[in-house]
Protein backbone atom coordinates (compact mmCIF):
# COMPACT_ATOMS: atom_id res chain seq x y z
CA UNK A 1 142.75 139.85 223.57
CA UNK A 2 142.99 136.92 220.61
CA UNK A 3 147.04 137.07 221.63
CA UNK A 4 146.09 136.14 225.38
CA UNK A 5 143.42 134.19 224.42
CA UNK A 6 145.91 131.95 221.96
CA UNK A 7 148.41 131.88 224.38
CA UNK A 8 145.96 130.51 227.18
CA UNK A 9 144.80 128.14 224.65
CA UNK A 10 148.37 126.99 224.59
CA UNK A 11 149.06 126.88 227.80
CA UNK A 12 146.19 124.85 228.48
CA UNK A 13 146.68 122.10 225.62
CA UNK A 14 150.38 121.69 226.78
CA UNK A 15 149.28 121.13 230.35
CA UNK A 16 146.79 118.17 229.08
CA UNK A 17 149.92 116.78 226.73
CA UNK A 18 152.10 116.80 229.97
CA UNK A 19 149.68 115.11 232.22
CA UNK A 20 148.30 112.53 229.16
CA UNK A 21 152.14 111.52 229.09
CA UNK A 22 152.52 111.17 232.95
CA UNK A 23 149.21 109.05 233.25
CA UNK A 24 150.40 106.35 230.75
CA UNK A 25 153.14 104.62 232.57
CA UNK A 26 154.98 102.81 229.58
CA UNK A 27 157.57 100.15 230.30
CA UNK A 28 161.48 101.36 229.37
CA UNK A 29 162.24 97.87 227.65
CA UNK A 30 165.39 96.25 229.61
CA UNK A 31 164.30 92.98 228.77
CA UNK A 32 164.07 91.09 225.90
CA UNK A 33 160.87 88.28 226.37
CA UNK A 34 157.81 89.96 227.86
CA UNK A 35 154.55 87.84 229.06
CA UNK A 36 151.57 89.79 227.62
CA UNK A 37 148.33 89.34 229.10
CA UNK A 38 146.44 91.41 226.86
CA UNK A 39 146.61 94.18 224.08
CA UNK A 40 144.32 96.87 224.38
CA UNK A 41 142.97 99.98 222.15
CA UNK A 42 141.07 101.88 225.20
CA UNK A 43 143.32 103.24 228.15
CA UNK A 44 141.17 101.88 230.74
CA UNK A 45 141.07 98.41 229.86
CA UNK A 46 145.04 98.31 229.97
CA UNK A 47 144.41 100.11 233.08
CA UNK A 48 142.07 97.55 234.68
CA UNK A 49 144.68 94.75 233.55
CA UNK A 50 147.78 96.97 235.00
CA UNK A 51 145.65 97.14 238.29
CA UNK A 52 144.43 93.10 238.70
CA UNK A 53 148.29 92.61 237.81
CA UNK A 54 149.30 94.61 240.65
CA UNK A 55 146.55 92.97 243.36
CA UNK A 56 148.19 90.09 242.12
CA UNK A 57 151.56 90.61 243.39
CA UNK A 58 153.56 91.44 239.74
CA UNK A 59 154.47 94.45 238.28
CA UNK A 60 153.24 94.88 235.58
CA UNK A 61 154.02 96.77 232.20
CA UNK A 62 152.71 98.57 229.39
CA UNK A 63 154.30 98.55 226.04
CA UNK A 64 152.58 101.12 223.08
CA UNK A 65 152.51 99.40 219.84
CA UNK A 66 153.14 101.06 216.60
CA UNK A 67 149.42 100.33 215.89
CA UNK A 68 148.04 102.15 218.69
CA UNK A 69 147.41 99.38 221.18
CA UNK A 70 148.67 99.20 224.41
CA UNK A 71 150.52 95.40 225.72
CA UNK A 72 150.26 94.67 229.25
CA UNK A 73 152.84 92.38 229.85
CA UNK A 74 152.94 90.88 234.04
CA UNK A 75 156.79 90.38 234.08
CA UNK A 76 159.67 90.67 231.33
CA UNK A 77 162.92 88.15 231.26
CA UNK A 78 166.24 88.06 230.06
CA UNK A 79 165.87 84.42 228.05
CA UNK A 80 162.82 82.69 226.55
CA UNK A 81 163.37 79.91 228.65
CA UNK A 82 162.90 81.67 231.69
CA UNK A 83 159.82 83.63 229.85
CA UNK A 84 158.47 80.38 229.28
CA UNK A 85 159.07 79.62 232.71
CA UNK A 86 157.22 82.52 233.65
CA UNK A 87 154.52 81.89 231.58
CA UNK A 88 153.23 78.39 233.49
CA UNK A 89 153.30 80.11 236.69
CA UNK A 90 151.24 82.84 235.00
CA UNK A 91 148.99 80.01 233.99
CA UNK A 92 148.15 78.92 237.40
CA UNK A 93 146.71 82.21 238.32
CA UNK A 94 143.23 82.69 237.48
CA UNK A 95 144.19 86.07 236.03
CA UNK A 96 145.42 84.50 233.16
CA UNK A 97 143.71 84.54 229.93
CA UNK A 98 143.87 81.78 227.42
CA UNK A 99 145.36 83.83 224.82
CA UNK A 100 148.83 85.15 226.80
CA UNK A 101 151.65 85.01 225.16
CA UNK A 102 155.35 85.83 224.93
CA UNK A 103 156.80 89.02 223.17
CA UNK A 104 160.17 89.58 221.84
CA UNK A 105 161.13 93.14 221.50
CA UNK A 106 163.16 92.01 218.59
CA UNK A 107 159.63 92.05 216.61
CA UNK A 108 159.83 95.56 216.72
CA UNK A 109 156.08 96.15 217.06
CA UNK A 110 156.30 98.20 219.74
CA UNK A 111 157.18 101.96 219.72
């Protein structure tokens, strides 16, 4: 009985691991300027961001920091010029907080 029991138990815990994974859609980083919105410690904050993104017409991505925050960035770019260029349009939208900001991956901050 503990053997089935233990076994169950680990069943169980790797089903949670596999769905926590597939429930935290983090960006594969092609690009090398990202325009971050926010950083967040609690899933559903990034979550909220990730979904007023979306309503907004971008698509938006989330980038895990080594420090356990999550990045929501609303659109990554192959120069900093056209990140910064990015960036003033993002302005315009009232979804825009006054602390965005640009992110190079070359900080290596991120995971």
């Amino acid at each position: 009985k503990q053997i089935r029991d233990s076994i169950e138990m680990a069943r169980l815990d790797s089903i949670r691991v596999a769905q926590e994974q597939q429930s935290l859609p983090y960006a594969k980083l092609d690009k090398q300027f990202y325009v971050v919105l926010g950083s967040f410690k609690k899933d559903f904050n990034a979550e909220n961001m990730v979904n007023a993104l979306n309503g907004a017409g971008y698509s938006p991505v989330r980038i895990a920091l080594k420090n356990g925050f999550d990045m929501v960035a609303a659109v990554g770019c192959n120069t900093l010029q056209e990140a910064c260029g990015e960036l003033k349009k993002i302005e315009d939208n009232d979804l825009c907080p006054y602390d965005v900001w640009i992110y190079n991956i070359a900080q290596g901050l991120h995971e």
